[in-house]
Protein backbone atom coordinates (compact mmCIF):
# COMPACT_ATOMS: atom_id res chain seq x y z
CA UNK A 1 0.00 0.00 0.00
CA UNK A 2 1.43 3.58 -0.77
CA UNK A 3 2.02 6.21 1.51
CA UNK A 4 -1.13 8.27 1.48
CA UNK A 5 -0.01 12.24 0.62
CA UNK A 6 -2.84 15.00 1.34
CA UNK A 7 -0.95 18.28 1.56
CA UNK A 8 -1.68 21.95 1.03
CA UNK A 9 0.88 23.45 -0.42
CA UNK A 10 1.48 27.40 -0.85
CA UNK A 11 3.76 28.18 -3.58
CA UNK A 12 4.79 31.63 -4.25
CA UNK A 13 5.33 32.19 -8.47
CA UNK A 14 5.18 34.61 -11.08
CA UNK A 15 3.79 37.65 -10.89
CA UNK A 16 3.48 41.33 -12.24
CA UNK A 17 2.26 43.56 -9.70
CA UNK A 18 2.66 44.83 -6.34
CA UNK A 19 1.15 43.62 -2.91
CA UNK A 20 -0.30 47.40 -2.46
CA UNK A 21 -2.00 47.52 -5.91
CA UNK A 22 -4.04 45.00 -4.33
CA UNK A 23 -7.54 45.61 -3.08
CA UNK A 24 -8.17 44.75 1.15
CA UNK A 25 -10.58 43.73 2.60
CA UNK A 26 -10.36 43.67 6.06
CA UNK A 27 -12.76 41.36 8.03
CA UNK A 28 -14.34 40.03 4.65
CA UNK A 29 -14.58 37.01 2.58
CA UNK A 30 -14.81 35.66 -0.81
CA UNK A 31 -16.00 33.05 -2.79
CA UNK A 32 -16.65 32.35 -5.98
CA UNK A 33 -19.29 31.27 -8.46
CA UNK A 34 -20.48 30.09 -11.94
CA UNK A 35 -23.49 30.47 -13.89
CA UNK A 36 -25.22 31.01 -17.45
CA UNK A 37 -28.72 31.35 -19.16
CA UNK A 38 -30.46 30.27 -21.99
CA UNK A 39 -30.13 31.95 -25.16
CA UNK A 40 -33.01 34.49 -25.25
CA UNK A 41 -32.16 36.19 -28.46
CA UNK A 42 -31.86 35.67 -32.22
CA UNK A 43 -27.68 36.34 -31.38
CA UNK A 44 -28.01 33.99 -28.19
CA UNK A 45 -27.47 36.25 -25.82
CA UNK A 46 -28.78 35.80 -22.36
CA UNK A 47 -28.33 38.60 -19.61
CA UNK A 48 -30.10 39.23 -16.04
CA UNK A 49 -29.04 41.79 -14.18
CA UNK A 50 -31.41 41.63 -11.42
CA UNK A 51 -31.06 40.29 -8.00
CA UNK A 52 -28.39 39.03 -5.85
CA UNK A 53 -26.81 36.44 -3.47
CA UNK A 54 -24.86 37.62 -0.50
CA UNK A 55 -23.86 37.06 3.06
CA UNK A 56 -23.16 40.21 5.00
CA UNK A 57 -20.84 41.97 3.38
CA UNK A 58 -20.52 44.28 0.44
CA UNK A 59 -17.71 42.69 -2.05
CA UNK A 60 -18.87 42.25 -5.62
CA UNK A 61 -18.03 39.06 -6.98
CA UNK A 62 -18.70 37.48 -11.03
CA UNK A 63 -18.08 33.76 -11.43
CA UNK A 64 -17.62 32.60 -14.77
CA UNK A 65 -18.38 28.61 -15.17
CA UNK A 66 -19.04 26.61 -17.96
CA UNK A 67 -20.20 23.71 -16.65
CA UNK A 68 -22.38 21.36 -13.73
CA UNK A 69 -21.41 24.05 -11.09
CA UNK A 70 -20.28 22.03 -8.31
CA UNK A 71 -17.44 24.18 -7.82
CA UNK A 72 -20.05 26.73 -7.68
CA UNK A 73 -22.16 24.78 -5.44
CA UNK A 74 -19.42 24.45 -2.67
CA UNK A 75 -19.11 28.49 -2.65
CA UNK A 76 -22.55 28.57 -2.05
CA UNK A 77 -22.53 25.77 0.65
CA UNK A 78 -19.50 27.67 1.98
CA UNK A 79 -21.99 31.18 2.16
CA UNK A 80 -24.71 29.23 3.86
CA UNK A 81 -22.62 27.89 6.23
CA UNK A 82 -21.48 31.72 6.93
CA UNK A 83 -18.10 31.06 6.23
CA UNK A 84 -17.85 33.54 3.12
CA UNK A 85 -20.11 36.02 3.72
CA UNK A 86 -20.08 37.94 0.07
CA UNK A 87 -22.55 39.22 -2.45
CA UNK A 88 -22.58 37.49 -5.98
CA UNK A 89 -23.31 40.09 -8.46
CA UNK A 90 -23.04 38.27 -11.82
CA UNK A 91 -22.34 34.69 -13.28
CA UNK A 92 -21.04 34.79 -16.81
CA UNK A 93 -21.44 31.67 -19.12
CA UNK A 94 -20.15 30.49 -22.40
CA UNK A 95 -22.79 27.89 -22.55
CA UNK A 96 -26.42 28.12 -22.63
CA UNK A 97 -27.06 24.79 -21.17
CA UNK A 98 -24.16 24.65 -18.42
CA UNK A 99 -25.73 22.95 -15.48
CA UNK A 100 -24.60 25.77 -13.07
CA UNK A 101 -27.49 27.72 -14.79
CA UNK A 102 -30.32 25.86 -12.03
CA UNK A 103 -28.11 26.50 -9.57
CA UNK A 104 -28.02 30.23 -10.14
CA UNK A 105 -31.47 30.35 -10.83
CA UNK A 106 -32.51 28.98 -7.10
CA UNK A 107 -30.22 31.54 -5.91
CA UNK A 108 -31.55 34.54 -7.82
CA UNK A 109 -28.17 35.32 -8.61
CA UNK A 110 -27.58 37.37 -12.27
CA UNK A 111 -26.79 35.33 -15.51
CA UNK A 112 -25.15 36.23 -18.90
CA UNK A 113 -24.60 33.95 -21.40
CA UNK A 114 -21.68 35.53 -23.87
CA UNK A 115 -19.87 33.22 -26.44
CA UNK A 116 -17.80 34.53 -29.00
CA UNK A 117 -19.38 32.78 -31.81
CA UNK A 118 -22.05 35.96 -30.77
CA UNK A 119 -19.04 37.95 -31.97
CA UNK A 120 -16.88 38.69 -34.92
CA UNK A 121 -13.82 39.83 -33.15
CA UNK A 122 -12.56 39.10 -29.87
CA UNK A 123 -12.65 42.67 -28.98
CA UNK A 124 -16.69 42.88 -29.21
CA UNK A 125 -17.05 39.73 -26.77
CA UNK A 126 -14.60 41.42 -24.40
CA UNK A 127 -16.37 44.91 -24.05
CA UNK A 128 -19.63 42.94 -23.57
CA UNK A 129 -17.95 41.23 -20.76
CA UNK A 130 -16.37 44.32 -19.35
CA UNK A 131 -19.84 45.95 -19.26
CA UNK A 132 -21.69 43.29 -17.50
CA UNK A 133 -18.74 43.41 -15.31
CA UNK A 134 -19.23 47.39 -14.87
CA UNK A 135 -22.69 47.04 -14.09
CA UNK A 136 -22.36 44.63 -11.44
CA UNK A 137 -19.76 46.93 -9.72
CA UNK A 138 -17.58 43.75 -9.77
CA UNK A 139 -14.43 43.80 -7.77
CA UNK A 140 -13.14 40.14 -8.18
CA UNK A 141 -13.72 37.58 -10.71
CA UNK A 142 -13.80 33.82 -10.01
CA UNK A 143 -13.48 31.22 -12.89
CA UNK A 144 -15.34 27.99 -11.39
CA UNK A 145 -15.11 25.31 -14.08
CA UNK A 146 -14.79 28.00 -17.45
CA UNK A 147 -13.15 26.73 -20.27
CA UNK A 148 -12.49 29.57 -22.56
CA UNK A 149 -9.62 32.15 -22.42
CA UNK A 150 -9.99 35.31 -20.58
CA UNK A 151 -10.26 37.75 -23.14
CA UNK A 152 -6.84 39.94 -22.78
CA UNK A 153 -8.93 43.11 -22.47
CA UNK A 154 -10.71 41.97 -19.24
CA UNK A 155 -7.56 40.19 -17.66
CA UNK A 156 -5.76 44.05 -18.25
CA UNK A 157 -8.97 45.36 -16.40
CA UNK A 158 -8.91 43.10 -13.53
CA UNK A 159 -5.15 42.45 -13.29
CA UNK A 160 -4.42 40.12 -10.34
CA UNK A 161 -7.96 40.00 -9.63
CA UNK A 162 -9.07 36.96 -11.67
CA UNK A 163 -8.63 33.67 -9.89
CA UNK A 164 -8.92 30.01 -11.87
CA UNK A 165 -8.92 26.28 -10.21
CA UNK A 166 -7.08 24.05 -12.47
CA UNK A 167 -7.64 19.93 -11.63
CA UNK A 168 -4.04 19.24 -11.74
CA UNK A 169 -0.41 20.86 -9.67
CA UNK A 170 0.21 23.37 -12.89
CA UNK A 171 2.75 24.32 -14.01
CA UNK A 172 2.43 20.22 -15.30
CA UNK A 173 -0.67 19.40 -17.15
CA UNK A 174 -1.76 22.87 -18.33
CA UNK A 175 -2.37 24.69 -21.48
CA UNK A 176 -4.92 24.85 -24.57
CA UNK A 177 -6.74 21.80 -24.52
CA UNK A 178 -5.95 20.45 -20.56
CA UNK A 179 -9.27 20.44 -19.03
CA UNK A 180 -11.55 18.01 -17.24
CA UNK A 181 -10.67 14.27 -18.36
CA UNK A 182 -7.80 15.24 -20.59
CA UNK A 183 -5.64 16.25 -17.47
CA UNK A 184 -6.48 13.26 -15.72
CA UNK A 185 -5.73 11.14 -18.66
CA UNK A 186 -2.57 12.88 -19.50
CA UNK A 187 -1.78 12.46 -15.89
CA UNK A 188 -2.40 8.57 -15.56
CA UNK A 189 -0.54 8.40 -18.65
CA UNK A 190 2.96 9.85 -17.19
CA UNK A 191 3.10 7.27 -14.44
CA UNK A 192 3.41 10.60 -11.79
CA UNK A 193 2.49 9.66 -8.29
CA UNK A 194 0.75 12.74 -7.04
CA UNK A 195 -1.89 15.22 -8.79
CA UNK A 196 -3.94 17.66 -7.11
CA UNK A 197 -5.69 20.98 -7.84
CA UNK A 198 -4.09 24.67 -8.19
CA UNK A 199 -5.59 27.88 -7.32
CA UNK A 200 -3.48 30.78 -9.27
CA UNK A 201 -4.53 33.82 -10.75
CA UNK A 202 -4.81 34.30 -14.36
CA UNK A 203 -2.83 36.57 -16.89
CA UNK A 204 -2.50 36.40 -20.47
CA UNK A 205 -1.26 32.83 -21.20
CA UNK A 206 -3.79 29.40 -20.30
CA UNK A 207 -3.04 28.62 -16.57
CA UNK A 208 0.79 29.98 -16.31
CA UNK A 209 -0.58 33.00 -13.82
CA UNK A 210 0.84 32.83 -10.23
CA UNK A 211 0.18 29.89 -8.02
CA UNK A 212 -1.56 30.68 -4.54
CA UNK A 213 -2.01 27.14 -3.42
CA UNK A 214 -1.97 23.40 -4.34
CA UNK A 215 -3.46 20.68 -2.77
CA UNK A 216 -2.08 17.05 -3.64
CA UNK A 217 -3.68 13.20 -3.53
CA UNK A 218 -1.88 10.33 -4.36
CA UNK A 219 -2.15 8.50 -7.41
CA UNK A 220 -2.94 4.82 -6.36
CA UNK A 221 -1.67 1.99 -9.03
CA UNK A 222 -5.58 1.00 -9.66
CA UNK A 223 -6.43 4.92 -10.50
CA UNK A 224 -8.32 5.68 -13.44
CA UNK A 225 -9.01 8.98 -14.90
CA UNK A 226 -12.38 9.36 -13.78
CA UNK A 227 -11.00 7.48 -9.91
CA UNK A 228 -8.50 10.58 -9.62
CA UNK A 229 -11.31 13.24 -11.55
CA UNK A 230 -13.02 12.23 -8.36
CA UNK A 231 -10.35 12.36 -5.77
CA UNK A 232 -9.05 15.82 -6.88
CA UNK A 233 -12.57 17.31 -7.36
CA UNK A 234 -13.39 17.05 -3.44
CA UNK A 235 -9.89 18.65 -2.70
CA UNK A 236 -11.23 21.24 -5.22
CA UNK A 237 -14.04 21.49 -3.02
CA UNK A 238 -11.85 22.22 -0.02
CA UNK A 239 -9.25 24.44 -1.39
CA UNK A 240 -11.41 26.86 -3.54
CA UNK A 241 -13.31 28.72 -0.93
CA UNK A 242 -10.21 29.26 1.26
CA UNK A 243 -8.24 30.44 -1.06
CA UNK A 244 -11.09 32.97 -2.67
CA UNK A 245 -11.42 33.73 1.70
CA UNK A 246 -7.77 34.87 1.75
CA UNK A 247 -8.07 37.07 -0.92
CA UNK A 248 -10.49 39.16 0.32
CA UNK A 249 -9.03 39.23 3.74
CA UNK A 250 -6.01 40.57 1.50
CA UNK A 251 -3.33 37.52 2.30
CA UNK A 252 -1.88 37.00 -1.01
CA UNK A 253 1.12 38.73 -1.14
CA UNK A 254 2.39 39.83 -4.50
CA UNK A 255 6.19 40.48 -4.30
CA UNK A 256 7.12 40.89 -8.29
CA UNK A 257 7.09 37.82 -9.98
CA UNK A 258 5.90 35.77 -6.92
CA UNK A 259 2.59 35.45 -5.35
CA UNK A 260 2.04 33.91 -1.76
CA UNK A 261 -0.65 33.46 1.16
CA UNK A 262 0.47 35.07 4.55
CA UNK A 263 -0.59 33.81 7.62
């Protein structure tokens, strides 16, 4: 039998900004979300903009998620539970028919659904974006589970205030096209004997923004991709809301090219 390995692990990495050009907030946390809604247009475009889902304080937060939403769901369970006490403002899909779309619905929380096949250029889908964004008065964005690129125009607008989970311990197993079962498939495949999940924040380039924290498991000789998809989704589960929680209370540290949670 192999030696069991569950360890959070804070790794300080790149980054391009300061520790003061980050927002505080004292005595607050995060969280973050995912949602969409159906195509309600000949263009299939979707957008609410009413209602809300908070705890008790007043930080704006947009989730972007492109899928089921359980990511999503354990913010929310994390909210109930009083342990982030935040206000979603907006959920931003890609996909009409992304399962976090029920979940935002019981919540009353705002849905958009913006693709770029809506758009001819990248720039149009990014200033439709940007103006959800603006209307929401959103302060941090959290991508639950969203499998497109950031366009560069919004990642310039919220610089070092975007933060991604990734189902594997990037800087391995990232990039165009390493998402869902392809990562855990590409990681069965190299014979490693850990994966895990990484929280970083997100720049211009697919998941090679600054790590805040890893969690690992242990890759058992019996794993499958859809046995470790499992395992690494519950540490997912764990990781994601403290990590969104420490931003808020204004932990990460950004030193240059490194990025780091302080106690």
């Amino acid at each position: 039998m192999g030696l069991f390995i569950s360890s959070l692990i804070f790794i300080s990495l790149r980054f391009n900004t300061n520790f003061t050009e980050l927002p505080h907030y004292s005595n607050t946390y995060l969280f973050s979300t995912v949602f969409i809604d159906s195509p309600s247009t000949s263009h299939y475009i979707s957008t609410s903009l009413s209602g809300t889902y908070s705890g008790n304080c007043g930080m704006n937060i947009a989730v972007f998620a492109s899928g089921r939403g359980s990511n999503f769901q354990a913010i929310l369970n994390a909210i109930d539970s009083g342990f982030l006490p935040v206000r979603i403002t907006a959920l931003i899909s890609n996909r009409s028919d992304a399962g976090a779309l029920e979940i935002a619905r019981t919540h009353d929380i705002p849905t958009s659904h913006l693709s770029q096949k809506m758009f001819q250029k990248e720039d149009a889908l990014a200033e439709a974006v940007l103006n959800v964004l603006s209307k929401q008065r959103t302060e941090l964005i959290v991508l639950a589970g969203y499998l497109k690129k950031i366009p560069v125009q919004v990642v310039r607008r919220f610089r070092n205030r975007i933060i991604n989970i990734h189902p594997a311990l990037l800087p391995s197993f990232g990039g165009p096209g390493m998402y869902g079962h392809f990562v855990h498939e590409a990681v069965i495949a190299s014979g490693v004997k850990v994966s895990g999940a990484t929280v970083h924040l997100v720049d211009e380039e697919y998941d090679r923004g600054s790590i805040v924290m890893q969690k690992t498991v242990e890759i058992l000789p019996n794993d499958t991709p859809d046995s470790l998809a499992a395992k690494v989704l519950k540490i997912e589960h764990e990781i994601f809301p403290l990590a969104v929680k420490a931003f808020v209370e204004g932990k990460i540290k950004i030193e240059g090219k490194k990025a780091w949670i302080m106690s």
